[in-house]
C-alpha atoms as a PDB file:
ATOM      1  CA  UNK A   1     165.103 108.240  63.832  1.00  0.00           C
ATOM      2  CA  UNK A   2     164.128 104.924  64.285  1.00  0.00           C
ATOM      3  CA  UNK A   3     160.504 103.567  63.421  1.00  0.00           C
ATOM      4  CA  UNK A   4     159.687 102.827  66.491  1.00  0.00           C
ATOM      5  CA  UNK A   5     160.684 106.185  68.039  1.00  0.00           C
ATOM      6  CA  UNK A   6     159.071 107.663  64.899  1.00  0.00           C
ATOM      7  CA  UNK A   7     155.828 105.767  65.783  1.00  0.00           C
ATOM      8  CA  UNK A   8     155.988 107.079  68.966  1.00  0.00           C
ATOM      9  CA  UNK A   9     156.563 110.727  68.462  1.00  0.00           C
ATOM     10  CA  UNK A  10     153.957 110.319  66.461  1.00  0.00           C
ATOM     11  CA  UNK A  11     151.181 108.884  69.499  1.00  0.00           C
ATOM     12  CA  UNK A  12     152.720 111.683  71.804  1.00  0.00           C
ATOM     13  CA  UNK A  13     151.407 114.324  68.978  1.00  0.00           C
ATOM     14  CA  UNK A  14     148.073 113.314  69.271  1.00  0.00           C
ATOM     15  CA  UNK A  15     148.270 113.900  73.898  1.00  0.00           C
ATOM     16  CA  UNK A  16     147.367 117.146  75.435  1.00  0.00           C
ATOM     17  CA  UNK A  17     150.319 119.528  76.103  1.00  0.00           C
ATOM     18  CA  UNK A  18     150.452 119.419  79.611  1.00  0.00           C
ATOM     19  CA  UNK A  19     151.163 115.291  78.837  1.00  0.00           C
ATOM     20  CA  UNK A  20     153.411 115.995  76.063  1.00  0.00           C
ATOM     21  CA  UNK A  21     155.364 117.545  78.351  1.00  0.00           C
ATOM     22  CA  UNK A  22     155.371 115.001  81.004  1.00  0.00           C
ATOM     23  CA  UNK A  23     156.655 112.165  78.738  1.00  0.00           C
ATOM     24  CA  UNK A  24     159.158 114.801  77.784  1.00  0.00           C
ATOM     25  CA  UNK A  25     160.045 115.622  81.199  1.00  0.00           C
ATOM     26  CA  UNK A  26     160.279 111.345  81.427  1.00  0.00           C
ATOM     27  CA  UNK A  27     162.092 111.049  78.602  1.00  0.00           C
ATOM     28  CA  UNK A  28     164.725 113.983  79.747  1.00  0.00           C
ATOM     29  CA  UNK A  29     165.155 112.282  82.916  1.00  0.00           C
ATOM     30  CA  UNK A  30     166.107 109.096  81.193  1.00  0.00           C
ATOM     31  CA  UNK A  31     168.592 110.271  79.166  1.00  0.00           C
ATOM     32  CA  UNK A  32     170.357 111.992  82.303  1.00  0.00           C
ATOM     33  CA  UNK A  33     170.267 108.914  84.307  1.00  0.00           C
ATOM     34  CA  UNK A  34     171.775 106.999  81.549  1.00  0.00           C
ATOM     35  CA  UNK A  35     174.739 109.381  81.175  1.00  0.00           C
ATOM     36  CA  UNK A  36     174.993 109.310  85.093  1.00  0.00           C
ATOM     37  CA  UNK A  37     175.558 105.231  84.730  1.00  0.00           C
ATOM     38  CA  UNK A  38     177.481 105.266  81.481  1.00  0.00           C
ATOM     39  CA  UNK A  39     179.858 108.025  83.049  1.00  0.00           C
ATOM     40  CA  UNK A  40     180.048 105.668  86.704  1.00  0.00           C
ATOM     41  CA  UNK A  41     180.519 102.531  84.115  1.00  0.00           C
ATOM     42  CA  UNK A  42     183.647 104.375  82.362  1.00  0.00           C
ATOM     43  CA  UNK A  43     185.205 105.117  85.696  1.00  0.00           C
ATOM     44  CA  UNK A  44     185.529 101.666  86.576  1.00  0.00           C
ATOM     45  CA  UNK A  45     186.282  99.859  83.917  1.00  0.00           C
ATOM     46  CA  UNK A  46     189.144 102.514  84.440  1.00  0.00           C
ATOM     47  CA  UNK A  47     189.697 101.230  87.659  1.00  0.00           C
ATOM     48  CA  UNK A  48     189.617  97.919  86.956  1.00  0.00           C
ATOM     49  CA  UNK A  49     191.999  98.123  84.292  1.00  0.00           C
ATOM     50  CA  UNK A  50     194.315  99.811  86.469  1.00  0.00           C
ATOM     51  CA  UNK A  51     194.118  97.163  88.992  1.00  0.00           C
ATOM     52  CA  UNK A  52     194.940  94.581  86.455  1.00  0.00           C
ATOM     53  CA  UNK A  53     197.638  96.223  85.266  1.00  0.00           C
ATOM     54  CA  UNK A  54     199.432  96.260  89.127  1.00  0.00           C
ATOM     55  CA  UNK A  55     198.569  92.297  89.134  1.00  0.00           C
ATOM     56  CA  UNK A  56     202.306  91.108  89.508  1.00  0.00           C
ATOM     57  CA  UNK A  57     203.263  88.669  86.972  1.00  0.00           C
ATOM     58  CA  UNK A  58     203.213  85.168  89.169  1.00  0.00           C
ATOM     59  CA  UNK A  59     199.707  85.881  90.070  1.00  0.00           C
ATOM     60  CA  UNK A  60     198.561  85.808  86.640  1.00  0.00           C
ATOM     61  CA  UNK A  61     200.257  82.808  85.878  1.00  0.00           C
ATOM     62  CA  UNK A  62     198.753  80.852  88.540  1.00  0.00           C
ATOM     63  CA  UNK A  63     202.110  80.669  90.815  1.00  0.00           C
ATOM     64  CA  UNK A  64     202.420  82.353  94.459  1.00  0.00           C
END
C-alpha cells in the first residue's frame, strides 16, 4: 500500500459507517470505470494496429 493510500485509509477509519461506506461505494465505482476505459483502450489500440498493418506498402513510404 502506498503512503498516501495508507494515510487515507487511515482518515476514512476515523468517518461514521454509513460514510465509510459511501467513499467505498466511490471508490468501487472508480475502479469499475477504469477497467471499463482500460478494456475500450485495449480494443483499439487493437484496431489500430490492425489498420496499420493493411496500410499497403507505397503509402507508408510516402508514394501514391
Amino acid at each position: 500500500m502506498t503512503q498516501i493510500l495508507g494515510q487515507t485509509w487511515n482518515s476514512v477509519l476515523d468517518l461514521q459507517d454509513d460514510r465509510q461506506d459511501l467513499i467505498a461505494h466511490l471508490i468501487i465505482d472508480e475502479i469499475e470505470v477504469e477497467k471499463i476505459w482500460d478494456n475500450k483502450f485495449d480494443q483499439t489500440n487493437n484496431k489500430l494496429s490492425q489498420l496499420a498493418n493493411n496500410v499497403p506498402a507505397n503509402l507508408i513510404a510516402g508514394k501514391s
